[in-house]
PDB file of N, CA and C in Angstrom:
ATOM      1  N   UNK A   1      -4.135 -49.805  -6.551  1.00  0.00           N
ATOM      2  CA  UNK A   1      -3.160 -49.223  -7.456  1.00  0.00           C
ATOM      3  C   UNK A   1      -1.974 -50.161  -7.612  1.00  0.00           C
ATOM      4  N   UNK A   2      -1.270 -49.919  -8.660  1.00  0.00           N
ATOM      5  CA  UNK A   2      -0.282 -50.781  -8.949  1.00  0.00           C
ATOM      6  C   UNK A   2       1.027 -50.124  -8.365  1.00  0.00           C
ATOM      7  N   UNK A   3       1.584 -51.056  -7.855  1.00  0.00           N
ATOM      8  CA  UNK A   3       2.952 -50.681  -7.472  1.00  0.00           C
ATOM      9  C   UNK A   3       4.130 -50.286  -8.096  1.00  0.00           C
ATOM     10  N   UNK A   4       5.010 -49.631  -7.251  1.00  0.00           N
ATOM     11  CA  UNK A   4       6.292 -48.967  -8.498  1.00  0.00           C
ATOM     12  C   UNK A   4       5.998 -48.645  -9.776  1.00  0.00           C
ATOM     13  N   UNK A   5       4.904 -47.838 -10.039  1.00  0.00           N
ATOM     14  CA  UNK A   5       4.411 -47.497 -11.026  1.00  0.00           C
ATOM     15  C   UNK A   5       4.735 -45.841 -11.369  1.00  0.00           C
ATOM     16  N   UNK A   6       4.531 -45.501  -9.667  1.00  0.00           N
ATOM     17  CA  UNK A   6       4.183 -44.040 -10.072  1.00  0.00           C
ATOM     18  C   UNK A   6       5.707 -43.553  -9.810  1.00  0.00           C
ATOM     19  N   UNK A   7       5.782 -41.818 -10.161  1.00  0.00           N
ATOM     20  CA  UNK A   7       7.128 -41.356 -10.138  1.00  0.00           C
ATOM     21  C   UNK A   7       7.359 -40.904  -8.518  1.00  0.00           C
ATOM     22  N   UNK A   8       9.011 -40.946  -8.491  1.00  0.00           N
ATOM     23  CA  UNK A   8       8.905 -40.144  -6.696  1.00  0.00           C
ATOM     24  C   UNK A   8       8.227 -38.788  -6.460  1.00  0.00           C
ATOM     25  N   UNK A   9       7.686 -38.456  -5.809  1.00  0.00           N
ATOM     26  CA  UNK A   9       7.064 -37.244  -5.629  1.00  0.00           C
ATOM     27  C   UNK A   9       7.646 -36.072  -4.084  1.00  0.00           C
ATOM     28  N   UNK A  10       8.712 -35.131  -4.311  1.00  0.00           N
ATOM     29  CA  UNK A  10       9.592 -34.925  -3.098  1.00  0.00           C
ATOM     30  C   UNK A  10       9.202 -33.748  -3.660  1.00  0.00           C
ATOM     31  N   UNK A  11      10.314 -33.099  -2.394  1.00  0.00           N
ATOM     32  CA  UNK A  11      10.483 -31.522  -2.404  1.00  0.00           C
ATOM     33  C   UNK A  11      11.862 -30.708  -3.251  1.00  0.00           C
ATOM     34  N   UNK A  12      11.380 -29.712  -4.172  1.00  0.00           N
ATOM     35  CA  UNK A  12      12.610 -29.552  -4.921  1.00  0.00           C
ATOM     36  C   UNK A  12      12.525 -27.637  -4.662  1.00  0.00           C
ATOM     37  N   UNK A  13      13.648 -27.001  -4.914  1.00  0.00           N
ATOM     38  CA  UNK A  13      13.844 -25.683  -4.790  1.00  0.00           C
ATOM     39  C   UNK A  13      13.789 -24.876  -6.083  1.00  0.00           C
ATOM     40  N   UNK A  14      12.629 -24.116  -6.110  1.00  0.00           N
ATOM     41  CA  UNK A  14      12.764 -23.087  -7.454  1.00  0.00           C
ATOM     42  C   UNK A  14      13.375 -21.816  -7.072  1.00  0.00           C
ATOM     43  N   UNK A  15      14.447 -21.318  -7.855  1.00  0.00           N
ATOM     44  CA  UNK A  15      14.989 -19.926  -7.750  1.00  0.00           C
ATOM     45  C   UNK A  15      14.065 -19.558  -9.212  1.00  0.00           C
ATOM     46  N   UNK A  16      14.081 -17.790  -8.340  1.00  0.00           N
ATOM     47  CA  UNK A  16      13.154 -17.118  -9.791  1.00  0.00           C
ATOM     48  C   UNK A  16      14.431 -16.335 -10.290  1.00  0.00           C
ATOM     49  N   UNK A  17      13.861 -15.373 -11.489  1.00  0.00           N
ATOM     50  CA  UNK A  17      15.038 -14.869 -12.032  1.00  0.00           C
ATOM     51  C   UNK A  17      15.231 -13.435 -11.581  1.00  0.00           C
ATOM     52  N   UNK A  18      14.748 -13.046 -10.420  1.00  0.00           N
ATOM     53  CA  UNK A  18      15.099 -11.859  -9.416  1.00  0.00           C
ATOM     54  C   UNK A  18      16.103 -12.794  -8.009  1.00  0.00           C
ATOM     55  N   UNK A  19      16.396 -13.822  -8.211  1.00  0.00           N
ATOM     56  CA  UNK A  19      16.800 -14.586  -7.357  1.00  0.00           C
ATOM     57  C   UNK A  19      16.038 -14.923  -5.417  1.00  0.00           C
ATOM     58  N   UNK A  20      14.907 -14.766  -5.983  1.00  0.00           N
ATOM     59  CA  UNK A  20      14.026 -15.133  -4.365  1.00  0.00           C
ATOM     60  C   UNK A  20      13.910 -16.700  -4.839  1.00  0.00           C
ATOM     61  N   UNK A  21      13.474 -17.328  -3.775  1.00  0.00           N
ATOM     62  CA  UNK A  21      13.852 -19.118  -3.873  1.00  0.00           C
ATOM     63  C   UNK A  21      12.381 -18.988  -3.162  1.00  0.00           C
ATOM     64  N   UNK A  22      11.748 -20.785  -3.595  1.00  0.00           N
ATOM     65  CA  UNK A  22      10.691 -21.277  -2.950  1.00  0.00           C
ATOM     66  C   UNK A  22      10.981 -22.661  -2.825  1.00  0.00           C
ATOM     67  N   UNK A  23      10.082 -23.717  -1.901  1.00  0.00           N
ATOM     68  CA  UNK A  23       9.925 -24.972  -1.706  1.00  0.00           C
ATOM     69  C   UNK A  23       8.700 -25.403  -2.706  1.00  0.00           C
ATOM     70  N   UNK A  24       8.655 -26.178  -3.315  1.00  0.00           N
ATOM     71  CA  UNK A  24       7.569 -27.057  -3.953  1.00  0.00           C
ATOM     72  C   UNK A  24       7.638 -28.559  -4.088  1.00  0.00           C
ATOM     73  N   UNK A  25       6.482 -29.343  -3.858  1.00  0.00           N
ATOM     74  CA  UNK A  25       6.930 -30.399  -4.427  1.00  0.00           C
ATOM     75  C   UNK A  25       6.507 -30.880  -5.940  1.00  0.00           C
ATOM     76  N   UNK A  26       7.712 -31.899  -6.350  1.00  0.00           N
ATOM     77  CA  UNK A  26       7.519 -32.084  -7.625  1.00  0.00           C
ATOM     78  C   UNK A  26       8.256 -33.127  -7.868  1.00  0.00           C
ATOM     79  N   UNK A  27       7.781 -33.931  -9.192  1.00  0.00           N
ATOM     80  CA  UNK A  27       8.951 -35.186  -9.785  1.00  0.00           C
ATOM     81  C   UNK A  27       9.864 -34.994 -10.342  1.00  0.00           C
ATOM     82  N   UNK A  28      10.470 -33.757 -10.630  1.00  0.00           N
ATOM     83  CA  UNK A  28      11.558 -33.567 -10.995  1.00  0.00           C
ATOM     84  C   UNK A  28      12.913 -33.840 -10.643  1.00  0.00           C
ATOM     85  N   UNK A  29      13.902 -34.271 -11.120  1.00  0.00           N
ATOM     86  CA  UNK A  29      14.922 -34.453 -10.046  1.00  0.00           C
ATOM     87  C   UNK A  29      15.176 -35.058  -9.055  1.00  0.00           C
ATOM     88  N   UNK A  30      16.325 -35.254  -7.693  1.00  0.00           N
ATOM     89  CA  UNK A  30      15.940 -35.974  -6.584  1.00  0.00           C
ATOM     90  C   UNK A  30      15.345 -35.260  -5.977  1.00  0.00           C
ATOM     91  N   UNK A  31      15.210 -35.421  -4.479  1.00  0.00           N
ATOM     92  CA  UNK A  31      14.853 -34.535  -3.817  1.00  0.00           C
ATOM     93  C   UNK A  31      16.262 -33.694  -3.147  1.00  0.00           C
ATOM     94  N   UNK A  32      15.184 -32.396  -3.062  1.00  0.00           N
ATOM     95  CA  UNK A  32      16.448 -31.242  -2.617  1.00  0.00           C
ATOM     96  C   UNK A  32      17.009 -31.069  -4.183  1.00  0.00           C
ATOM     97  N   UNK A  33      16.912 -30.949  -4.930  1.00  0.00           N
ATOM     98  CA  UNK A  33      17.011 -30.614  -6.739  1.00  0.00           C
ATOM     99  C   UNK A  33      16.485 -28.867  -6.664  1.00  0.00           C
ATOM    100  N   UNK A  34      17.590 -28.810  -7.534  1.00  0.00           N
ATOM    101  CA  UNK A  34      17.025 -26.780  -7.802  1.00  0.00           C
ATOM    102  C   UNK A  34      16.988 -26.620  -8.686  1.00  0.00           C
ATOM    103  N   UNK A  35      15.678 -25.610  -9.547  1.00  0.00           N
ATOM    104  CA  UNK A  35      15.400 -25.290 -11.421  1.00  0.00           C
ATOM    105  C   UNK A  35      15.467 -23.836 -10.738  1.00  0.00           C
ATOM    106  N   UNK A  36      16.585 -23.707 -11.831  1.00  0.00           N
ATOM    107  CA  UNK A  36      16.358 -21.948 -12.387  1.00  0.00           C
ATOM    108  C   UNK A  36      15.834 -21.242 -13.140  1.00  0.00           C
ATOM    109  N   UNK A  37      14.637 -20.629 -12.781  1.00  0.00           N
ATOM    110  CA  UNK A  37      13.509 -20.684 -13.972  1.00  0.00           C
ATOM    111  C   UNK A  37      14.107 -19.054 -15.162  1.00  0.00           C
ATOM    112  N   UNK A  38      14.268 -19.312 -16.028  1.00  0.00           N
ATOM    113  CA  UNK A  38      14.367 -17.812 -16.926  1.00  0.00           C
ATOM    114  C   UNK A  38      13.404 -17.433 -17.273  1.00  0.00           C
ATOM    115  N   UNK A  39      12.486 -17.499 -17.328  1.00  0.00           N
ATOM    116  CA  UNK A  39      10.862 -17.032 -17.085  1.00  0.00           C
ATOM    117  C   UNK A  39       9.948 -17.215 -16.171  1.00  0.00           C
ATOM    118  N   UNK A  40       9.690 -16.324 -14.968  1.00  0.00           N
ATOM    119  CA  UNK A  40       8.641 -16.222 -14.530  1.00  0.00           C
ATOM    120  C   UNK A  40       8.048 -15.471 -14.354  1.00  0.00           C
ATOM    121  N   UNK A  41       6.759 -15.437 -13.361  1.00  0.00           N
ATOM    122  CA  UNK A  41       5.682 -14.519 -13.469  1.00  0.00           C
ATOM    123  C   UNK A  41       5.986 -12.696 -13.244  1.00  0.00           C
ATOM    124  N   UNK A  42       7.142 -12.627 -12.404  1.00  0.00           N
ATOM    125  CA  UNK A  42       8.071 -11.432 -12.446  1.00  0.00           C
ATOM    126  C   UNK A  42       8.525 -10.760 -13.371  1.00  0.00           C
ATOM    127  N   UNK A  43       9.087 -11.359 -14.618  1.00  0.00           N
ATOM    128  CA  UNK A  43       9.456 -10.679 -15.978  1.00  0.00           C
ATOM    129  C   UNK A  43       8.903 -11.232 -17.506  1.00  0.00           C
ATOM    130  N   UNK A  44       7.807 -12.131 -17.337  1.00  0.00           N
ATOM    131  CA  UNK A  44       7.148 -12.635 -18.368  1.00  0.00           C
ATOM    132  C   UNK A  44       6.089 -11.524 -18.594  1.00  0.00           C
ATOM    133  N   UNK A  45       6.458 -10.489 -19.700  1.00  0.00           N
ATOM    134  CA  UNK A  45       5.252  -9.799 -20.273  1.00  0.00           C
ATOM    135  C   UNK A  45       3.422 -10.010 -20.109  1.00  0.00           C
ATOM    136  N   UNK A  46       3.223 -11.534 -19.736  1.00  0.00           N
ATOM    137  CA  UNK A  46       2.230 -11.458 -20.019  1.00  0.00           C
ATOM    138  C   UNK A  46       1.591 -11.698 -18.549  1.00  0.00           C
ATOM    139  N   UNK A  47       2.602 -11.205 -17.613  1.00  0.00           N
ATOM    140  CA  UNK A  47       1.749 -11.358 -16.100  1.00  0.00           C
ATOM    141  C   UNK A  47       1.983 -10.149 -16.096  1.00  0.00           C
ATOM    142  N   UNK A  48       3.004  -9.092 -16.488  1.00  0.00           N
ATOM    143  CA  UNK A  48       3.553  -8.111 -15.918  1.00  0.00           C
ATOM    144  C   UNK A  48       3.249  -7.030 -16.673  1.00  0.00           C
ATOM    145  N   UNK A  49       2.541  -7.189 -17.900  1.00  0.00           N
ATOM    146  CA  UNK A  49       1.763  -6.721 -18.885  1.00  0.00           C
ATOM    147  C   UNK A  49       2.762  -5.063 -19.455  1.00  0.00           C
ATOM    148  N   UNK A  50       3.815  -5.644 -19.427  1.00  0.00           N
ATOM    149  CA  UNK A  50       4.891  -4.885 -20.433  1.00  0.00           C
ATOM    150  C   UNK A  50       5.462  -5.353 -21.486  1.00  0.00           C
ATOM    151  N   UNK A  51       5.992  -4.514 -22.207  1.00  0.00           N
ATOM    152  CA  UNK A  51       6.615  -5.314 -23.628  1.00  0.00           C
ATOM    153  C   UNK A  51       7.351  -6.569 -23.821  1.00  0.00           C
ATOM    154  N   UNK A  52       7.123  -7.237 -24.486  1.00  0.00           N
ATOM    155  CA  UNK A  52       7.749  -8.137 -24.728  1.00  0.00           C
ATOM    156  C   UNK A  52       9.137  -8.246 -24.724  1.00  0.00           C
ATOM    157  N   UNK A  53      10.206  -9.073 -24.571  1.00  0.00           N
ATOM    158  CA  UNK A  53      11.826  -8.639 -24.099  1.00  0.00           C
ATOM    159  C   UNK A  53      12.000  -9.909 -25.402  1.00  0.00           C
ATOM    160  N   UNK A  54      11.481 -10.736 -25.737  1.00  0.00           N
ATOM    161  CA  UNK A  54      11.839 -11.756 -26.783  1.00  0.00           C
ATOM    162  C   UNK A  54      11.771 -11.338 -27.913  1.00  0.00           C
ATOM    163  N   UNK A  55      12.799 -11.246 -29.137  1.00  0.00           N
ATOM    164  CA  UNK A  55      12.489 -10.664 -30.301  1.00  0.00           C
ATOM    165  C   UNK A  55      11.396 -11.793 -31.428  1.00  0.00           C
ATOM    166  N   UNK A  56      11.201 -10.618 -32.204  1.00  0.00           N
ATOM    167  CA  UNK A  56      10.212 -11.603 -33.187  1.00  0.00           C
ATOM    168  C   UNK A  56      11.036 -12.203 -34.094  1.00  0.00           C
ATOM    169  N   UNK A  57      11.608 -13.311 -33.897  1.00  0.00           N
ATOM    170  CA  UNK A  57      12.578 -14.189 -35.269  1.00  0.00           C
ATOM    171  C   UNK A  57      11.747 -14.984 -35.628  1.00  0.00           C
ATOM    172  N   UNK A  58      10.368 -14.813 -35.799  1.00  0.00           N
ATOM    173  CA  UNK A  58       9.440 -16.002 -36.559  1.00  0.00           C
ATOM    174  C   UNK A  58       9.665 -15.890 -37.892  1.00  0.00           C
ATOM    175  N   UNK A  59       8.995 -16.922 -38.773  1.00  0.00           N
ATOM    176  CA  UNK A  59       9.289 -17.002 -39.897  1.00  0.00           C
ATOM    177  C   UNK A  59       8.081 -16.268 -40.998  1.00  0.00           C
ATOM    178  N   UNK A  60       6.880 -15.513 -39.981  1.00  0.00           N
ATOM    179  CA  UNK A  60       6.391 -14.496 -41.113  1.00  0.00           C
ATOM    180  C   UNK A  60       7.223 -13.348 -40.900  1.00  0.00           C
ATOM    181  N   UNK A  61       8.069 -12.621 -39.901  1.00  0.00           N
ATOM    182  CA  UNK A  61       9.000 -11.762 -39.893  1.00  0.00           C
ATOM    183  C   UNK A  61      10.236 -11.931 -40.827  1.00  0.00           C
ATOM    184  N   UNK A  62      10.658 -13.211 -40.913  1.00  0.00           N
ATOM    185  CA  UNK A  62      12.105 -13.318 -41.862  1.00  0.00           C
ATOM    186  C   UNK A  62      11.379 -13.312 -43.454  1.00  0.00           C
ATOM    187  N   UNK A  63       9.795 -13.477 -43.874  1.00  0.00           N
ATOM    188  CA  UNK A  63       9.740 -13.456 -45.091  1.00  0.00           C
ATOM    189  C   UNK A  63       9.289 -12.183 -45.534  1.00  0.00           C
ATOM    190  N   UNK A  64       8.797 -11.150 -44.250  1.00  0.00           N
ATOM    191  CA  UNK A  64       8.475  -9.602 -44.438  1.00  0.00           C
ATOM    192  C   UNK A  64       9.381  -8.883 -44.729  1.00  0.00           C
ATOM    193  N   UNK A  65      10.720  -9.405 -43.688  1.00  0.00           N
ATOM    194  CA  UNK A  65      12.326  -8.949 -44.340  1.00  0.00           C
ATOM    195  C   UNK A  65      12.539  -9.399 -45.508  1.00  0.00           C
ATOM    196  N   UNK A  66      12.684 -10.410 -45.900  1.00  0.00           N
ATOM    197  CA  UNK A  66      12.667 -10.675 -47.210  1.00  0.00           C
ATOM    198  C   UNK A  66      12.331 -10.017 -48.657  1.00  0.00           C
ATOM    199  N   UNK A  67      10.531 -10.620 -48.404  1.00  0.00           N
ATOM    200  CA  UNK A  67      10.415  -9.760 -49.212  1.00  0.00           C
ATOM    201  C   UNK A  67       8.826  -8.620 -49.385  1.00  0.00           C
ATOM    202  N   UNK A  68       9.052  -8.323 -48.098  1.00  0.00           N
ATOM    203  CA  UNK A  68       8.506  -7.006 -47.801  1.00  0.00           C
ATOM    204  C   UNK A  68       8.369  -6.132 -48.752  1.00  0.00           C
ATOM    205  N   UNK A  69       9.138  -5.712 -49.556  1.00  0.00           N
ATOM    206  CA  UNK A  69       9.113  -4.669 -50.505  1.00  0.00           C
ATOM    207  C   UNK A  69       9.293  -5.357 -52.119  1.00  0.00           C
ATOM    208  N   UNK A  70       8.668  -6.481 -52.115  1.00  0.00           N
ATOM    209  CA  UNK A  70       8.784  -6.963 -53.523  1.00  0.00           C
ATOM    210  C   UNK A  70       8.082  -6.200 -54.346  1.00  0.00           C
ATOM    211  N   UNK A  71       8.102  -5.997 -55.636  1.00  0.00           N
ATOM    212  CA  UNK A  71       6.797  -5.883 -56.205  1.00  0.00           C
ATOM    213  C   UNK A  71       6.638  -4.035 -56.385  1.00  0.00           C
ATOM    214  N   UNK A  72       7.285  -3.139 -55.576  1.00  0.00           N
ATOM    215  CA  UNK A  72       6.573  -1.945 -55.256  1.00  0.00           C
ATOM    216  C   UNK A  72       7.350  -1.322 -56.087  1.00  0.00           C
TER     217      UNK A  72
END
C-alpha cells in the first residue's frame, strides 16, 4: 500500500438527539471530535415507524398549492 495516502482513522463521540453519547471510530474530525446527530434511529420515522415530523415543502406540494384548484 501506498503511504500517507489513507485518512486518520481514530475515535470520535456521537451524541444522539435524546442526548445518550457513544464511542465510534471514524475519519471525521480529530480524534476525541463530537457530531450531534439531529436524526437518529430514535426519532427518524422510518425506524420508529411514526409520522413523519418533516413537513412536505417539495415542489409537487408548492404546485398542488398553487394550482390545485385550477380549472374547476
Amino acid at each position: 500500500m501506498k503511504k500517507d495516502i489513507h485518512p486518520q482513522y481514530h475515535t470520535i463521540n456521537v451524541v444522539m438527539t435524546d442526548g445518550s453519547t457513544f464511542q465510534t471510530r471514524s475519519c471525521y474530525g480529530e480524534e476525541g471530535a463530537t457530531i450531534n446527530l439531529d436524526i437518529d434511529p430514535a426519532s427518524h420515522p422510518a425506524w420508529t415507524g411514526g409520522p413523519a415530523r418533516v413537513s412536505d415543502k417539495g415542489r409537487v406540494s408548492a404546485f398542488k398549492s398553487k394550482f390545485g384548484n385550477f380549472g374547476l
